[in-house]
Protein backbone atom coordinates (compact mmCIF):
# COMPACT_ATOMS: atom_id res chain seq x y z
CA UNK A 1 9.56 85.50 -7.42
CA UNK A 2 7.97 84.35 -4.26
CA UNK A 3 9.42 80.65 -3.16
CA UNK A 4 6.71 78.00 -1.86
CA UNK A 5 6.85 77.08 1.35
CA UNK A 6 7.16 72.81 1.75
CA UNK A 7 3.82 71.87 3.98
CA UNK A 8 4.47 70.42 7.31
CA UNK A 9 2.66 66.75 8.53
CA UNK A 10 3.39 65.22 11.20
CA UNK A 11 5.29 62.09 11.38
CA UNK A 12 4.97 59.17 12.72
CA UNK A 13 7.35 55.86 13.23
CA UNK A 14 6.17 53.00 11.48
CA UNK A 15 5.10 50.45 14.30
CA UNK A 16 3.77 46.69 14.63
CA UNK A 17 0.83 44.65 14.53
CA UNK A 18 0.55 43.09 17.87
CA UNK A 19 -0.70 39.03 17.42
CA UNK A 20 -2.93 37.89 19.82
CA UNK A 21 -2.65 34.39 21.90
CA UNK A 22 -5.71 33.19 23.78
CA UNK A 23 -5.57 29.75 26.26
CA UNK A 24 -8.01 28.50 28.98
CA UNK A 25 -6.13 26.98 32.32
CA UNK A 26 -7.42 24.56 33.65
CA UNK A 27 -6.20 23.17 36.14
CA UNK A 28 -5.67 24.93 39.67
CA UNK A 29 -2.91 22.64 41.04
CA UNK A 30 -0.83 24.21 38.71
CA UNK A 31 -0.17 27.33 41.22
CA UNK A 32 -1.25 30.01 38.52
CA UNK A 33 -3.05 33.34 40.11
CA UNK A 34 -6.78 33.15 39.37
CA UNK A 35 -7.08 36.61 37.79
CA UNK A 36 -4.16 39.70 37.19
CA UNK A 37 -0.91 40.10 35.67
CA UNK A 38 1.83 37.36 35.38
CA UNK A 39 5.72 38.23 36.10
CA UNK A 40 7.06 41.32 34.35
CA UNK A 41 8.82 38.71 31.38
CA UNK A 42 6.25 37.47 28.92
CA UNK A 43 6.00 33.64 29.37
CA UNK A 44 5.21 33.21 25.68
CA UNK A 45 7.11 33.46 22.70
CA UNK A 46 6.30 34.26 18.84
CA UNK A 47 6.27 31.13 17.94
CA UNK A 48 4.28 28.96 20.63
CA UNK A 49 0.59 27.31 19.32
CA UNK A 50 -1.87 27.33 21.46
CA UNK A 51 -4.71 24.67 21.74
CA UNK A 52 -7.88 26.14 19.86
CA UNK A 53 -10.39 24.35 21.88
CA UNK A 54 -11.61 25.08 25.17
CA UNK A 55 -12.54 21.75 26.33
CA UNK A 56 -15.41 20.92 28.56
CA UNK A 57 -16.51 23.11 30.32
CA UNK A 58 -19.67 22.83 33.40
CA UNK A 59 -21.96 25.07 34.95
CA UNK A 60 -20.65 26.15 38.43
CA UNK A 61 -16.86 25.93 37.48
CA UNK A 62 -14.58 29.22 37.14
CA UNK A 63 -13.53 29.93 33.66
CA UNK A 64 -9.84 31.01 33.76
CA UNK A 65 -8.00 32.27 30.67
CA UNK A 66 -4.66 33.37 29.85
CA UNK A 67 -4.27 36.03 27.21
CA UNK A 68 -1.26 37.18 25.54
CA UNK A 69 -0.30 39.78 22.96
CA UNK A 70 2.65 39.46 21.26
CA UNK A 71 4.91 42.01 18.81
CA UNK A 72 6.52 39.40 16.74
CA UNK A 73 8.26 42.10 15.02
CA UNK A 74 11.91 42.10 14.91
CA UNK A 75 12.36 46.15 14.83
CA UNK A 76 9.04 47.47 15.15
CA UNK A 77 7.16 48.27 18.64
CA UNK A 78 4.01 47.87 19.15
CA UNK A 79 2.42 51.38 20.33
CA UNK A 80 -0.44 52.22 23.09
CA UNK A 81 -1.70 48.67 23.42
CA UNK A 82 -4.61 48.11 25.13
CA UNK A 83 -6.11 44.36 25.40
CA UNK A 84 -9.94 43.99 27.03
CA UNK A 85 -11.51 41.04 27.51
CA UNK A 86 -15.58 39.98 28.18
CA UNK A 87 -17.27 37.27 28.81
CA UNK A 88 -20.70 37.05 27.18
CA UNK A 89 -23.17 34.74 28.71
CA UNK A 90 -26.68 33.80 27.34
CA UNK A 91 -28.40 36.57 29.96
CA UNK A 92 -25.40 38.98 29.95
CA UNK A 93 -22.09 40.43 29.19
CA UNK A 94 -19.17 40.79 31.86
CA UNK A 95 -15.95 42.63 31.86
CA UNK A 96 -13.25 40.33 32.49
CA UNK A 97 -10.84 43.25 33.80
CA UNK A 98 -6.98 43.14 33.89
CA UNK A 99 -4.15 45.10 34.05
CA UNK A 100 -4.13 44.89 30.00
CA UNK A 101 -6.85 47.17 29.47
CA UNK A 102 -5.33 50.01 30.56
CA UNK A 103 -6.55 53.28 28.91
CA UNK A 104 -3.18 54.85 27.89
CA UNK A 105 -1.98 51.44 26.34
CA UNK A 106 1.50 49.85 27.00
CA UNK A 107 4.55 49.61 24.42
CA UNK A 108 5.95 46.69 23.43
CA UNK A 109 9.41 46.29 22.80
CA UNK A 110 9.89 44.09 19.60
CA UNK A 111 10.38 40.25 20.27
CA UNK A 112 8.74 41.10 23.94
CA UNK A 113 4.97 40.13 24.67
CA UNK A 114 2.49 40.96 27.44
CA UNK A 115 0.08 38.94 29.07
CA UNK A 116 -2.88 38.34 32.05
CA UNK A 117 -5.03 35.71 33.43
CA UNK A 118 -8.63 37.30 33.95
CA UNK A 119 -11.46 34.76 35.36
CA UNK A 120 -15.38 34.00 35.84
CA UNK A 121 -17.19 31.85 37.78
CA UNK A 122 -19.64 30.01 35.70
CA UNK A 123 -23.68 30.09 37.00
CA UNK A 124 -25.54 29.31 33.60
CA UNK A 125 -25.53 26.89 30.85
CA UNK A 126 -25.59 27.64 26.74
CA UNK A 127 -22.91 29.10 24.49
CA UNK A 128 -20.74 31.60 25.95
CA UNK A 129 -18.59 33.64 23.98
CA UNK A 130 -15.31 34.74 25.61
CA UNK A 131 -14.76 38.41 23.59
CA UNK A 132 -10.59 39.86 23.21
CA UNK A 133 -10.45 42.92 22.10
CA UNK A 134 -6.91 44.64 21.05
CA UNK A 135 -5.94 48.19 20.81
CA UNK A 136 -3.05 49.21 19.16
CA UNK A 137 -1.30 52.69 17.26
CA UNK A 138 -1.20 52.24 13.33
CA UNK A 139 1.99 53.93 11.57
CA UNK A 140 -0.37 56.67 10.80
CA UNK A 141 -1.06 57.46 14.17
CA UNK A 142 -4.98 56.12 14.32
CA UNK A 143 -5.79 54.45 17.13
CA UNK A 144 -6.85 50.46 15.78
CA UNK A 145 -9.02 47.57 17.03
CA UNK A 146 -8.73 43.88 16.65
CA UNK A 147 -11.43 41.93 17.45
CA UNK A 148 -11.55 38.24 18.19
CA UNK A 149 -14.58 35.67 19.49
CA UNK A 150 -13.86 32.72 21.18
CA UNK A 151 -17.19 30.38 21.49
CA UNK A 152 -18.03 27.64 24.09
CA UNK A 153 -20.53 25.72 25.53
CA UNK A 154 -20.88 25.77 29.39
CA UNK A 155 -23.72 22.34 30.15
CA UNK A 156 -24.46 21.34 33.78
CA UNK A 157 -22.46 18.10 35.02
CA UNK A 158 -25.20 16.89 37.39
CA UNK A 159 -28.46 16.12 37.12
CA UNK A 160 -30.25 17.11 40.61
CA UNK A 161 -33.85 15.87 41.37
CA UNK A 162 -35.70 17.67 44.34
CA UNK A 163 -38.85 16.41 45.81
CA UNK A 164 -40.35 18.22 49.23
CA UNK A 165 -42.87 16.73 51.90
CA UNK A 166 -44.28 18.51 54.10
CA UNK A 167 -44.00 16.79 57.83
CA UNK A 168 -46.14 19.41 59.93
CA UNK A 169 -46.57 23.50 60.56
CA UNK A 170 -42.72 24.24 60.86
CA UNK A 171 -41.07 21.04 59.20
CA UNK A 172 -40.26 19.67 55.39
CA UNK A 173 -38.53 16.98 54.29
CA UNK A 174 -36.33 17.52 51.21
CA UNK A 175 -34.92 14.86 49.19
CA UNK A 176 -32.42 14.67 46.69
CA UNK A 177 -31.06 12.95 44.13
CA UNK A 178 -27.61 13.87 42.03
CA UNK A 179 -26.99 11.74 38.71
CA UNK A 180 -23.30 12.84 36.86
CA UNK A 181 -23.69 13.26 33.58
CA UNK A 182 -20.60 15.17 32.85
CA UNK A 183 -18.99 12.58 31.09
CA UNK A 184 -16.16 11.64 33.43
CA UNK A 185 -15.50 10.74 37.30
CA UNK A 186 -15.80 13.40 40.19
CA UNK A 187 -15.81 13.63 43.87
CA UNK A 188 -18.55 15.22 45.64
CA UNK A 189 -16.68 17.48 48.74
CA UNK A 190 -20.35 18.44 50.08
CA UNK A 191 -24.06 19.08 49.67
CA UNK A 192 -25.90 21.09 51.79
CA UNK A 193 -29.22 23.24 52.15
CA UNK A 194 -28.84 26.88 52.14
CA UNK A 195 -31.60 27.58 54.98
CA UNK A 196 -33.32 31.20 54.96
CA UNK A 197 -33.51 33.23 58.19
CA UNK A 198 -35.04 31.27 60.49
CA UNK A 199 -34.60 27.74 59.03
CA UNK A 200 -32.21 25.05 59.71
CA UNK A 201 -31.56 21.92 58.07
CA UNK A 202 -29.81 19.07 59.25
CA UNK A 203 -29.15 15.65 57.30
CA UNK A 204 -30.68 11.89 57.74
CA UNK A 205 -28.91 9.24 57.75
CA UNK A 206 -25.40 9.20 55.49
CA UNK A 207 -21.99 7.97 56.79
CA UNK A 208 -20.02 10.36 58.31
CA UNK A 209 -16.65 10.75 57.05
CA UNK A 210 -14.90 11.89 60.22
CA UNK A 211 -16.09 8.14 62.38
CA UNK A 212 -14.29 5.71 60.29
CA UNK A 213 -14.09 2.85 63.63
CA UNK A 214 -15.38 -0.04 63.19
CA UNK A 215 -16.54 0.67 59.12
CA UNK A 216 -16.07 -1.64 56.72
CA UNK A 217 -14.46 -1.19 52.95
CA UNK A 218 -17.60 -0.31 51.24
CA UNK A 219 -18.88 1.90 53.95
CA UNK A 220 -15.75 3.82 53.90
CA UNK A 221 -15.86 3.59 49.65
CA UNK A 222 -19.60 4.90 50.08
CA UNK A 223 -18.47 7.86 52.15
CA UNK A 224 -15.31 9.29 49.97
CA UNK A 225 -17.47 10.67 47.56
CA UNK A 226 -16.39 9.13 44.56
CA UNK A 227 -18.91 9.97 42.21
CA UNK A 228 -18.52 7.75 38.94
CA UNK A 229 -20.36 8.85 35.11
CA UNK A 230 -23.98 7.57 35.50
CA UNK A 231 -23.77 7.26 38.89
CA UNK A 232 -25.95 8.38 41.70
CA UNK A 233 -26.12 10.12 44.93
CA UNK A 234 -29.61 10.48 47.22
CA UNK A 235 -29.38 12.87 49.97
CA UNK A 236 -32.51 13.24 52.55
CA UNK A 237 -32.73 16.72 55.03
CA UNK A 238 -35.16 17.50 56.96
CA UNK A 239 -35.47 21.76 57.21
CA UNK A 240 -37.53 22.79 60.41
CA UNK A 241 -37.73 26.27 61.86
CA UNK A 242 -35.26 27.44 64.89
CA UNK A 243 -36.35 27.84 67.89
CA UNK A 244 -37.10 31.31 67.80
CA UNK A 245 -39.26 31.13 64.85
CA UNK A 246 -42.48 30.62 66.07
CA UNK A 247 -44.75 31.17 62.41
CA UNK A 248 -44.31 27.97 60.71
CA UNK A 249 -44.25 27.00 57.53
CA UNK A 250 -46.54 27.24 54.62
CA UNK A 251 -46.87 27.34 50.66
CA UNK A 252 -44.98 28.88 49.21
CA UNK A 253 -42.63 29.80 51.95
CA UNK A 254 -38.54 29.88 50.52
CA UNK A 255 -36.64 27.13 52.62
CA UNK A 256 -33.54 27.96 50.70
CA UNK A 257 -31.12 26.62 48.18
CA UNK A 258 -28.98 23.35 47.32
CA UNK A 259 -25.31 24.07 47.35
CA UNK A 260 -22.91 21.41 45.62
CA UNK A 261 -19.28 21.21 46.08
CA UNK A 262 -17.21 18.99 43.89
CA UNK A 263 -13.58 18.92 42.18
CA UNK A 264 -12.43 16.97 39.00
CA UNK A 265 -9.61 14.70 38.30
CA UNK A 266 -7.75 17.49 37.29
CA UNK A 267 -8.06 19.18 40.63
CA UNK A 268 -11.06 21.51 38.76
CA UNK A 269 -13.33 22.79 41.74
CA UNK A 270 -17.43 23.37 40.96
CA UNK A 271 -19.81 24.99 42.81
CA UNK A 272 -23.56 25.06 41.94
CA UNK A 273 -26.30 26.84 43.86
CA UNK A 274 -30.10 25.95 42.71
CA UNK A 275 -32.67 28.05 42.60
CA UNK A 276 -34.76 28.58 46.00
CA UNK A 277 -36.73 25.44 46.89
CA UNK A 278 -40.15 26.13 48.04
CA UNK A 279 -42.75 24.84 50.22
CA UNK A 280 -45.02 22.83 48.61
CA UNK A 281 -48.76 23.67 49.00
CA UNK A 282 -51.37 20.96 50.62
CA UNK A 283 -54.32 20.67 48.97
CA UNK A 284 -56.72 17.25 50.18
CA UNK A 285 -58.03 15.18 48.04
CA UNK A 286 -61.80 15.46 46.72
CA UNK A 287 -61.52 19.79 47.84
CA UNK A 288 -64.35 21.87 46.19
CA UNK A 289 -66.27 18.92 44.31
CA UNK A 290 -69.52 18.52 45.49
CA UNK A 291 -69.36 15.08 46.64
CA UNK A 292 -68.47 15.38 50.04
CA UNK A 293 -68.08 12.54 50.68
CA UNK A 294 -63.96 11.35 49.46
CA UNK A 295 -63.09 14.97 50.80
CA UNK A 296 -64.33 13.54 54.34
CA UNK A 297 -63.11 10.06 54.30
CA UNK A 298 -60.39 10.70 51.99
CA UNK A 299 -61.15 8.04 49.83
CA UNK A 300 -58.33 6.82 47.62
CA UNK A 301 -55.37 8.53 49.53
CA UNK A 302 -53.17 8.48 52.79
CA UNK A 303 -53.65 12.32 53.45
CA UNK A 304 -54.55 13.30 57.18
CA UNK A 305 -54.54 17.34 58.48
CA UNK A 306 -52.33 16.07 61.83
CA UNK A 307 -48.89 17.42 60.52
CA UNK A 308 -49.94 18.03 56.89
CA UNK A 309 -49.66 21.69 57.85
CA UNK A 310 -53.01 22.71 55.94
CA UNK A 311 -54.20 25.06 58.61
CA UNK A 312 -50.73 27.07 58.07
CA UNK A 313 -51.42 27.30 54.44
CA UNK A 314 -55.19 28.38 54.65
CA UNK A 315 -54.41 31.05 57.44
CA UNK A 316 -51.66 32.49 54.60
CA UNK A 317 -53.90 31.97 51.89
CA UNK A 318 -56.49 33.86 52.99
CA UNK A 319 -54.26 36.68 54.88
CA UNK A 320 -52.79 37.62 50.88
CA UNK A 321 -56.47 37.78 49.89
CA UNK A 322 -57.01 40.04 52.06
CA UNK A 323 -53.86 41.96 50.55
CA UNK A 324 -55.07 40.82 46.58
CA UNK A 325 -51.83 39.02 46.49
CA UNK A 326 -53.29 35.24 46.16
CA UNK A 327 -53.94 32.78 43.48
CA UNK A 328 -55.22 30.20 45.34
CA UNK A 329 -58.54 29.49 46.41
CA UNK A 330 -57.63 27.16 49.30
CA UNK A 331 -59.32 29.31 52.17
CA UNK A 332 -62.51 29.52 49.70
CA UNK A 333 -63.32 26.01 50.29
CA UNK A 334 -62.42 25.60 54.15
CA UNK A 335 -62.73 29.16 55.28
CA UNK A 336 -63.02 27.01 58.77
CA UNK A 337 -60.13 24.75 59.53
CA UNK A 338 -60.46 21.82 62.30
CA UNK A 339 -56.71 20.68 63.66
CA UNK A 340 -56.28 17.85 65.85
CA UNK A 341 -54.20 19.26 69.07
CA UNK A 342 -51.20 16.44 69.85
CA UNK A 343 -53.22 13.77 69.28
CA UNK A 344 -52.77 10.04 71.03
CA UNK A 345 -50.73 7.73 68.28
CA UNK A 346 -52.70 5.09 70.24
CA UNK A 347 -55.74 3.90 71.36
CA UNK A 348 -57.41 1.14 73.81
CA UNK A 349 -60.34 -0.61 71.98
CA UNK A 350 -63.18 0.10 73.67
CA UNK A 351 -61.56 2.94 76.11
CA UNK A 352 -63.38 6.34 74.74
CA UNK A 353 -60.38 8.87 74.89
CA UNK A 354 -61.02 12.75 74.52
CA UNK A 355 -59.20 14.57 71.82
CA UNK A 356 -59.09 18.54 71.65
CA UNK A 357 -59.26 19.86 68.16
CA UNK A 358 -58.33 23.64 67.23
CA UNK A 359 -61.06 25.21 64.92
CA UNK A 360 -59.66 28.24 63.01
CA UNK A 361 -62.18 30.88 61.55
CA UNK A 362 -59.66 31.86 58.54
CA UNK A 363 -62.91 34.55 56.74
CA UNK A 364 -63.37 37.76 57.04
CA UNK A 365 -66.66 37.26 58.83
CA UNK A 366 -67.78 36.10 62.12
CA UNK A 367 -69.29 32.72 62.24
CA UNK A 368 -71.87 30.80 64.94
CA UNK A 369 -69.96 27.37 64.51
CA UNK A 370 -70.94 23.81 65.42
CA UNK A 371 -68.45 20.98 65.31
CA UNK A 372 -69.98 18.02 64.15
CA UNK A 373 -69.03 13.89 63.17
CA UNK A 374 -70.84 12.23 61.78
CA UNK A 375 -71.10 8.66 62.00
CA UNK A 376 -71.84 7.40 58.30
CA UNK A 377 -68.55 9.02 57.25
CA UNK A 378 -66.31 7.34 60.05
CA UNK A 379 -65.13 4.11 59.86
CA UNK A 380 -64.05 1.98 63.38
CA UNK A 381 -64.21 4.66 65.30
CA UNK A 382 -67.69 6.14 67.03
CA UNK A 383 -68.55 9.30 69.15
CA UNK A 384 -69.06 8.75 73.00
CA UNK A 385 -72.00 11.09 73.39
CA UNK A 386 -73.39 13.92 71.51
CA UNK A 387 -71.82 13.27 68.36
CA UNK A 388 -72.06 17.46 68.06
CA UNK A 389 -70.58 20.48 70.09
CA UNK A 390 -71.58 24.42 69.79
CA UNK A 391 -68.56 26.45 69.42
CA UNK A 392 -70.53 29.32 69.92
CA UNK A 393 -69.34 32.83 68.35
CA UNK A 394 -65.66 32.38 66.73
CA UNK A 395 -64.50 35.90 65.46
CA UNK A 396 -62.71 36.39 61.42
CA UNK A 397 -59.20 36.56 60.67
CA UNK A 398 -57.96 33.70 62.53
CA UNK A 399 -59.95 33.68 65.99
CA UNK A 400 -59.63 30.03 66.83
CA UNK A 401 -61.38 28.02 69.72
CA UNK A 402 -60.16 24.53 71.23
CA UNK A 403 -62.84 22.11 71.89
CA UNK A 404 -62.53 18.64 73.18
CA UNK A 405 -64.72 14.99 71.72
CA UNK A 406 -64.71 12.06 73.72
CA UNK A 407 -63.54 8.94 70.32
CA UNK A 408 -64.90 5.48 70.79
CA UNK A 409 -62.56 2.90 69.37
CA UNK A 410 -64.88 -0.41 68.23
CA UNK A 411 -61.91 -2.07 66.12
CA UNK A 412 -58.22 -3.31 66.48
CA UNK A 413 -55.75 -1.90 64.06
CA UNK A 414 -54.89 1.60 62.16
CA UNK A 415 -57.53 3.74 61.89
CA UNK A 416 -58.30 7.61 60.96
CA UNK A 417 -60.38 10.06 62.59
CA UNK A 418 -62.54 10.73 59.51
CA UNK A 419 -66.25 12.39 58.81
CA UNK A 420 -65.91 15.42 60.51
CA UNK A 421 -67.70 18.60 59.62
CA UNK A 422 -68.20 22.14 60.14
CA UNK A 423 -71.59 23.98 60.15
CA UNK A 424 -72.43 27.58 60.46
CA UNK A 425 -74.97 27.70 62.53
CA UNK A 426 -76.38 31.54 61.32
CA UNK A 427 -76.11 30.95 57.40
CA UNK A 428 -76.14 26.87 57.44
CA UNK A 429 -73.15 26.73 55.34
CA UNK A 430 -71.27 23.24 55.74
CA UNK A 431 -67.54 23.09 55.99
CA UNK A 432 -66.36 19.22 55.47
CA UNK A 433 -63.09 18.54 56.71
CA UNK A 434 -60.26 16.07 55.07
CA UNK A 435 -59.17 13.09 57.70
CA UNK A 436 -57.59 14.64 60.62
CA UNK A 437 -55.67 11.77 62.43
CA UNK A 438 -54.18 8.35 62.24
CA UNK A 439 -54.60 6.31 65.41
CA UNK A 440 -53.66 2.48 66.18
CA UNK A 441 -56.06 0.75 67.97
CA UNK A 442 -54.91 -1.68 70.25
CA UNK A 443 -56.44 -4.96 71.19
CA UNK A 444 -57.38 -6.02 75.04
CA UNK A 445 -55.20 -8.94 76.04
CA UNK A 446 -56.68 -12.29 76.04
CA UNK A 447 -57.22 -13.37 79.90
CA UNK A 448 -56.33 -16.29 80.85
């Protein structure tokens, strides 16, 4: 009689469940690494709670969290562990990596623990979702996950304004204005603009906090930085090209980005960068109705084409037409752009002063161009002469001629060079121009 033979399967120890500890640091002061392992020991035991809660949290901050895994076992090891972390963001999902996810997986002796700080720096607002992940050996041999989802809501602690004026063909002005709305006190280290290549910026105004002779108590409050909730910062900077930039500035054109330094009272340090601030485009009053008339005199509004930068923005306008990159029609309505050429900021009444003027031919065609002004459009100011000049031929894409007109002042006080116009001599096509100058007009002296 044939004896049965006992099947063989293999064994396996009976092991632990690891437990899983999650905690976000907060505070930097306290000398913790930023991301990586801790010391060999575990610094957490079985039986320590951690807070639930994440606290509040702001855009531009760095998310630091300590995770720990635990085999509270008294006997049992815990076998191949593995712990991987992500960080899941409204727009995307990042690894978090540490020495914890480790493919092979570590053992853990029972009573003993292991544990890692991983980090993020925070650049959107929303709910996040901070996403643990433990691997562990079963008794059976499998290979086990444990999942666990840790939510929080990252919102912006500042609420930044941005307005941008143009002040000529390479210059803006860029204002702005900071409100805290996180809830609690800060101090605002720095603010500065970004500049792309090519650009500068440099700051008006402010206290500086390295000349502190001779201020007084508030000046010297003013310039810590002390940023209280609800209250209010407004920063002005003017962004200009570099010397060695000789195109200008026009729409559209990136000046850069805002960067903003701060730190909380807990010794927390943000940094937020803003999207790329832009040049704004210039577009007169009263362009492409067919009243003339407030697009010449610039009726209603303070807008003059002497550092506006207009004539930047039509050449670029009409050089992406060219490419079919363009959704502006800026160049359609003054295909011919007159420029005043450093103008006087004064004037003698009754002294007739010549001013140059460059005309720009910004078409694709060449034009027979007269430069004309005429009178019932200007107001205090007259044309010594021939209140016309031929140009003669000016060639497309952005031949230009300078010309020069003799002005006749015949009032005190500030006036604009206003009512000029443009005329295409082969097709008769009129090109009105906005204002191009202010001017004060000063009085003769009273003899006595």
């Amino acid at each position: 009689m044939a004896s049965t033979q006992p099947s063989s399967s293999p064994h396996y120890e009976e092991t632990a469940v690891p437990t899983l500890k999650v905690m976000r640091l907060q505070s930097p002061e306290l000398g913790q690494p930023t991301a990586g392992s801790l010391e060999k020991k575990c610094l957490m035991g079985y039986s320590l709670a951690l807070p639930d809660s994440f606290g509040v949290i702001h855009v531009g901050e760095t998310f630091t969290a300590y995770l720990g895994a635990v085999n509270v076992s008294q006997n049992l090891m815990v076998r191949k562990l593995t712990v991987a972390a992500q960080l899941q963001t409204p727009s995307n999902r990042w690894p978090l990596p540490s020495s914890l996810d480790q493919r092979t997986g570590l053992d853990v002796q029972p009573g003993n623990g292991v544990d890692a700080i991983v980090s993020r720096e925070l650049d959107e607002s929303g709910q996040h979702i901070l996403r643990v992940e433990v691997g562990y050996q079963t008794s059976e041999g499998t290979q086990k996950t444990l999942r666990k989802f840790y939510r929080f809501n990252v919102s912006h602690p500042l609420g930044i304004k941005e307005r941008i004026v143009r002040s000529g063909d390479n210059s803006c002005f860029v204002s702005i204005g900071l409100e805290n709305i996180s809830g609690s006190s800060m101090v605002l280290k720095s603010l500065d603009v970004d500049c792309e290549t090519g650009l500068e910026a440099s700051r008006i105004g402010g206290i500086s906090p390295t000349k502190s002779k001779g201020r007084s108590a508030t000046d010297l409050f003013d310039g810590c930085g002390l940023l209280e909730s609800k209250g209010s910062f407004n920063f002005l900077f003017q962004v200009k090209t570099t010397v060695d930039n000789k195109t200008g500035i026009a729409c559209g054109d990136k000046l850069g980005a805002i960067v903003i330094r701060w730190q909380k009272t807990m010794g927390e340090e943000g940094k937020f960068v803003s999207a790329p601030i832009s040049c704004p485009i210039v577009r007169p009053p009263g362009l492409g109705e067919q009243n003339t008339t407030k697009l010449m005199m610039g009726a209603g509004d303070d807008f003059v084409v002497h550092r506006s930068g207009l004539s930047v923005d039509v050449a670029k306008v009409a050089a992406n037409r060219v490419g079919g990159n363009t959704n502006s029609d800026l160049d359609s309505f003054l295909p011919v752009t007159v420029e005043p050429v450093d103008p006087p900021s004064t004037l003698k009444l009754a002294h007739p002063e010549e001013i140059h003027f460059l005309v720009v031919n910004h078409s694709t065609k060449s034009m027979d161009l007269q430069l004309q002004f005429r009178l019932n459009h200007m107001s205090g100011i007259a044309v010594c002469g021939k209140s016309y000049k031929n140009l003669g031929e000016v060639g497309p894409n952005g031949a230009s001629v300078v010309t020069g007109m003799r002005l006749l002042p015949l009032v005190g006080g500030l006036l604009r060079v206003q009512g000029c116009c443009v005329v295409d001599l082969r097709s008769g096509k009129e090109i009105p121009q906005p204002p191009l100058c202010n001017v004060f007009v000063e009085k003769n002296s009273v003899e006595q």
